[in-house]
Protein backbone atom coordinates (compact mmCIF):
# COMPACT_ATOMS: atom_id res chain seq x y z
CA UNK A 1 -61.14 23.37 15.84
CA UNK A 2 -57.73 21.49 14.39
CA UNK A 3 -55.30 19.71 16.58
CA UNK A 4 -51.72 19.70 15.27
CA UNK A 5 -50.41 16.54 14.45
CA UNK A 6 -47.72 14.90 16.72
CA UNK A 7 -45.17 12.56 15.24
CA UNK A 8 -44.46 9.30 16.68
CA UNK A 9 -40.82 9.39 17.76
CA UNK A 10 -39.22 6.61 15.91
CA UNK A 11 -40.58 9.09 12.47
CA UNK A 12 -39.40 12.13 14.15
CA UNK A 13 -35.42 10.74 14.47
CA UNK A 14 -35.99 8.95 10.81
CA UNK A 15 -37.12 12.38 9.32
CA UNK A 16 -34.40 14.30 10.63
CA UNK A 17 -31.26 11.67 10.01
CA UNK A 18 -28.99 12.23 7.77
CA UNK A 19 -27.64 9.80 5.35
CA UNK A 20 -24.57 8.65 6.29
CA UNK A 21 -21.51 9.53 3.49
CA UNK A 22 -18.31 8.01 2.81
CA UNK A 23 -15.57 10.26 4.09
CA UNK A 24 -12.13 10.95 2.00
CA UNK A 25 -8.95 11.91 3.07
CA UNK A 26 -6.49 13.23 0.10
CA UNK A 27 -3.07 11.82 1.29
CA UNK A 28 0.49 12.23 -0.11
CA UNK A 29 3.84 10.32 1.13
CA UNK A 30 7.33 11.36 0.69
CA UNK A 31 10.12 8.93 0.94
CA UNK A 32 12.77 10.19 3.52
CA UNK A 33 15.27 7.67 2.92
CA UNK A 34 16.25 5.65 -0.08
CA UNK A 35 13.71 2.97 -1.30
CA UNK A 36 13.89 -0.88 -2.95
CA UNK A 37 12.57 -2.88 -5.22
CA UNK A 38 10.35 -5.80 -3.53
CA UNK A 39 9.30 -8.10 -6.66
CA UNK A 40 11.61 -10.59 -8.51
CA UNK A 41 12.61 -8.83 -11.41
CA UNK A 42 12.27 -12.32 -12.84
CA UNK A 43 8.96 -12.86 -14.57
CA UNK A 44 8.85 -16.84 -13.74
CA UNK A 45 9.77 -16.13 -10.11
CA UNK A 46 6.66 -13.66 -9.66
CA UNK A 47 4.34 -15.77 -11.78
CA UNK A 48 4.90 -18.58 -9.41
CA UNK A 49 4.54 -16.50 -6.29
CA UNK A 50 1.16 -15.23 -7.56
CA UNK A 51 0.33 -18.62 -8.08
CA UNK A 52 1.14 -19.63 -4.51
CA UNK A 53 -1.44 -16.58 -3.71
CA UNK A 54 -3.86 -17.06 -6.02
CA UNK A 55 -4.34 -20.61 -3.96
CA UNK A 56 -4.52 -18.94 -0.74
CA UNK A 57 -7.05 -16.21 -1.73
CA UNK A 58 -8.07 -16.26 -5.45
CA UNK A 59 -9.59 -12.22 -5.37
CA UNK A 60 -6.09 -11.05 -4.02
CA UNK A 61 -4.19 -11.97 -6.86
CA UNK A 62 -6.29 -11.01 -10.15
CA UNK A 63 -5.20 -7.13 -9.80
CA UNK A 64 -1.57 -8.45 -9.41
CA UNK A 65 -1.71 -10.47 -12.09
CA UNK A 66 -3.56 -7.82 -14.53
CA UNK A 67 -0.96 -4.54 -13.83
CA UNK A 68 1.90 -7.42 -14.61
CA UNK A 69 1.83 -6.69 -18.59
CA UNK A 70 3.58 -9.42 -20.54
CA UNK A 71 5.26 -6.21 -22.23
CA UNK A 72 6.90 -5.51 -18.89
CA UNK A 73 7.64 -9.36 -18.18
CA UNK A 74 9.72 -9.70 -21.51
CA UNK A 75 11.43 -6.13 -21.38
CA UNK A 76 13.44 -7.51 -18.08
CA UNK A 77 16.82 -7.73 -18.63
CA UNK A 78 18.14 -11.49 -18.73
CA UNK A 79 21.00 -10.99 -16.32
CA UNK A 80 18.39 -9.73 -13.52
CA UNK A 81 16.59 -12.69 -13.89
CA UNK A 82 19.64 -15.19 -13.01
CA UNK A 83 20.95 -12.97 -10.18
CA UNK A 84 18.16 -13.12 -8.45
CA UNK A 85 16.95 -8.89 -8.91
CA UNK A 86 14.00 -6.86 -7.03
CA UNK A 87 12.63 -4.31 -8.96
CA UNK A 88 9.66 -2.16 -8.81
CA UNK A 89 5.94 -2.40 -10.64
CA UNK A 90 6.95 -0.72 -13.95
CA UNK A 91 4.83 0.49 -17.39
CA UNK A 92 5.40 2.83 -19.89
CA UNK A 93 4.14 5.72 -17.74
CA UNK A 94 6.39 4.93 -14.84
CA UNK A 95 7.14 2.76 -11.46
CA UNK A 96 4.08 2.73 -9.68
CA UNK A 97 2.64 1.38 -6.35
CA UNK A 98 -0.59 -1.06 -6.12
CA UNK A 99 -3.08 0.15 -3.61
CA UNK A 100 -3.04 -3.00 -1.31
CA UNK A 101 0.34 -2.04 -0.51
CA UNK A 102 -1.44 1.34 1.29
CA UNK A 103 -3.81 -1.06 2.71
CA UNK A 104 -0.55 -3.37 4.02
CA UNK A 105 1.02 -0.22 5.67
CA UNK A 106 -2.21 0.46 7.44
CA UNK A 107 -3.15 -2.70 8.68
CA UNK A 108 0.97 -2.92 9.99
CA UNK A 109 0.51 -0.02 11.10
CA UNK A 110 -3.02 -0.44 13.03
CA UNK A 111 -1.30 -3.82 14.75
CA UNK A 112 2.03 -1.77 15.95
CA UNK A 113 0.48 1.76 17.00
CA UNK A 114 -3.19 1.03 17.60
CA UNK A 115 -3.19 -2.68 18.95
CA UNK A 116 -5.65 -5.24 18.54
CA UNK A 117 -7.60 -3.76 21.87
CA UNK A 118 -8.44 -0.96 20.21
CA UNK A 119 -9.20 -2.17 16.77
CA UNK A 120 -10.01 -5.89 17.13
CA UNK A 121 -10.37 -7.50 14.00
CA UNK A 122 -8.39 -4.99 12.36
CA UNK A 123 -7.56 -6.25 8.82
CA UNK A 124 -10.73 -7.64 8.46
CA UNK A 125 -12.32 -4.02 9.02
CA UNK A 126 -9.79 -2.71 6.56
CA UNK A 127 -10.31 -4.85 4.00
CA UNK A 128 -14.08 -4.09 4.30
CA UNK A 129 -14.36 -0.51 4.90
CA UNK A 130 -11.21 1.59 4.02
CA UNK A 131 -10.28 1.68 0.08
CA UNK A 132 -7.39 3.18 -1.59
CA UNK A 133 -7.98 5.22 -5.15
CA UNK A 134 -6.33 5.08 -7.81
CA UNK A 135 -5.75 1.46 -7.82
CA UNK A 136 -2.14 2.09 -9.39
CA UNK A 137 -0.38 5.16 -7.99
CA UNK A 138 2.67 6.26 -10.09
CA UNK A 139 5.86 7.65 -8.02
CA UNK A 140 6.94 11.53 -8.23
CA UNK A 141 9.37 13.76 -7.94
CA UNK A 142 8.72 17.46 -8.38
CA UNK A 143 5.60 16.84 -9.70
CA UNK A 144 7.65 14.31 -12.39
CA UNK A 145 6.63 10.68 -13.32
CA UNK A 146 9.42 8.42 -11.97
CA UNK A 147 10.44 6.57 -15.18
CA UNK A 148 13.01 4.45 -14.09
CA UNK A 149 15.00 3.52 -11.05
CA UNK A 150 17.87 5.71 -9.45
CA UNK A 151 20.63 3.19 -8.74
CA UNK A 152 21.30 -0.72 -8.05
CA UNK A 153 21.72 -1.57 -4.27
CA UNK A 154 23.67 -4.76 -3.22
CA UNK A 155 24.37 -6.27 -0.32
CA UNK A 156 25.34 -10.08 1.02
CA UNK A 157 22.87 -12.06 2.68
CA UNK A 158 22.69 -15.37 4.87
CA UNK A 159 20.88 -18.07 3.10
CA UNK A 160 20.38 -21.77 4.27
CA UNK A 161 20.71 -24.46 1.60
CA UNK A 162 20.85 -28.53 1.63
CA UNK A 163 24.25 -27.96 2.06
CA UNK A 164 24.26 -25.60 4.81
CA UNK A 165 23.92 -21.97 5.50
CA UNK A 166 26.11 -19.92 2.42
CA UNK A 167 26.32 -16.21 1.76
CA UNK A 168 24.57 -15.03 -1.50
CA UNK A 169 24.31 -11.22 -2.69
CA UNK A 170 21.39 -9.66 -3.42
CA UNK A 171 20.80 -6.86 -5.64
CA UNK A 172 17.41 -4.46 -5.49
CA UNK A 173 16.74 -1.69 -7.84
CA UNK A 174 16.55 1.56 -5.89
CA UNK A 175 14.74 5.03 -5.89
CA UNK A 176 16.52 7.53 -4.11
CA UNK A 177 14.91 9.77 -1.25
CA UNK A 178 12.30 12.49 -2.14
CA UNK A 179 10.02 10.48 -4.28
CA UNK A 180 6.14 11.03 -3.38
CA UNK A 181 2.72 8.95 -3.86
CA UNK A 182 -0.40 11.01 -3.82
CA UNK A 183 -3.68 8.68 -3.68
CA UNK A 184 -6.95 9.00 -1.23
CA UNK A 185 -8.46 6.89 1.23
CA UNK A 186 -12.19 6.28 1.34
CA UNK A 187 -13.58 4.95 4.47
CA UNK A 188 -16.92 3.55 4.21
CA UNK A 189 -19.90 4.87 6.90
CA UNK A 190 -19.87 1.47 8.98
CA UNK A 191 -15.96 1.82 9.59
CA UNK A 192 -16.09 5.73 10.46
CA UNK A 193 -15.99 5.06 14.07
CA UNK A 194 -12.99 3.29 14.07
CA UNK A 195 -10.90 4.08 11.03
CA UNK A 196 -11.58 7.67 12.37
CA UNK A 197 -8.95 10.31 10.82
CA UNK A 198 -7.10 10.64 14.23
CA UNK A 199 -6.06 6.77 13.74
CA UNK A 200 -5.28 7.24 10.00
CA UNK A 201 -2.88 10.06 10.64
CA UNK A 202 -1.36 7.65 12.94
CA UNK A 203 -0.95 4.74 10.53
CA UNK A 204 0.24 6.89 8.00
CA UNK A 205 2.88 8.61 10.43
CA UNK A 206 4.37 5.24 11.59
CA UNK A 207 6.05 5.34 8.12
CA UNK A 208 8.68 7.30 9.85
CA UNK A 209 9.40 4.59 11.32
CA UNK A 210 8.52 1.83 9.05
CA UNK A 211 8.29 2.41 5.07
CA UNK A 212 7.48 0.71 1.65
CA UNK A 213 9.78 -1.76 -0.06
CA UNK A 214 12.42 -4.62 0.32
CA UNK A 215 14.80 -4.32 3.97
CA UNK A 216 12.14 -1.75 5.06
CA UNK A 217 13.38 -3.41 8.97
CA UNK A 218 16.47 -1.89 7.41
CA UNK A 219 15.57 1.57 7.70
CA UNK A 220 14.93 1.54 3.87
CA UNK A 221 11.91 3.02 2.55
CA UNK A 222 10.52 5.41 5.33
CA UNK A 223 8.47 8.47 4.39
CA UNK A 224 6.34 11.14 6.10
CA UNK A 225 3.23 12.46 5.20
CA UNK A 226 3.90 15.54 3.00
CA UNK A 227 -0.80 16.41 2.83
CA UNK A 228 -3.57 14.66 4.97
CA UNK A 229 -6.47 16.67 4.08
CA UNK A 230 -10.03 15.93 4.00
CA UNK A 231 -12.28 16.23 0.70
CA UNK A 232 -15.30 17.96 1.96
């Protein structure tokens, strides 16, 4: 006579676990109002700023420093350089977006909609478990590379100086609205609980209120969320 076999519990729930996958959300953005430049449009200017960085956290600054071609640097035009210019990330195939800007919004996003109560140790846990593919995201419209900006924006700012506060103008190379980013998200199996998809539709939805780009507390820069779709 045979006696079946009983499994110790703790090799029953390993048997029938699954292992745990990465889950990615397909996500496109579609400016709704008109959009600036944010880096100096002079080379020296940005080189020194990624310097500054590079001090503060040397593995945030290689990518920067890589997509920042020395072909781009010395195809600036001279007269942006003296006036003081913001432009956009620019290469032969178009103006693009870096994918830590994504990872900026959310984390901006997380501290204004979410709160730290919710999600303590939020940027932390972003940096960690939610990635952004492709690592350079060019800008469309209609389905179009963006080659180059729309228009020049300029307006007159308050600056303080050894000799006192003076008015200086400021000029930002613009993109006019309807210009889209498609990328995805990947959020890694320890963050799943947290950077559920309920919370990244809410990130990404703030951008109604607050967008990509120079002035974005301007109004400049919104978008909405055009696909939010899951990759099964």
């Amino acid at each position: 006579m045979t006696t079946a076999k009983v499994l110790d519990p703790v090799e029953e729930q390993v048997k029938e676990k699954k292992p745990a996958s990465v889950k990615r959300y397909a996500v496109t953005l579609t400016t709704i109002t008109e959009m600036l430049g944010s880096i100096p449009a002079d080379p020296e200017v940005y080189k020194r700023f990624i310097a500054e960085k590079a001090k503060e956290n040397k593995s945030y600054t290689a990518e920067e420093i890589a997509v920042r071609t020395e072909a781009e640097l010395a195809s600036l035009n001279r007269e942006r350089e003296e006036q003081g210019w913001s432009t956009f990330h620019k290469d032969e195939n178009g103006i693009f977006q870096l994918d830590y800007v994504i990872r900026g919004h959310m984390k901006e996003a997380c501290a204004s909609v979410t709160g730290k109560s919710e999600v303590p140790a939020f940027k932390s846990k972003i940096d960690r478990w939610a990635f952004i593919f492709p690592q350079v995201i060019y800008w469309q419209r209609e389905g179009n590379p963006v080659l180059k900006e729309d228009s020049v924006r300029e307006r007159p700012i308050r600056v303080m100086t050894p000799q006192g506060p003076r008015t200086s103008l400021k000029r930002s190379d613009s993109l006019r609205v309807g210009v889209s980013i498609s990328f995805e998200v990947h959020v890694l199996p320890l963050g799943q609980r947290e950077l559920n998809e309920t919370r990244l539709r809410e990130w990404f939805a703030y951008g109604k209120y607050q967008g990509f780009g120079e002035w974005r507390n301007a109004s400049y820069g919104r978008f909405e969320v055009t696909k939010f779709e899951p990759i099964e």
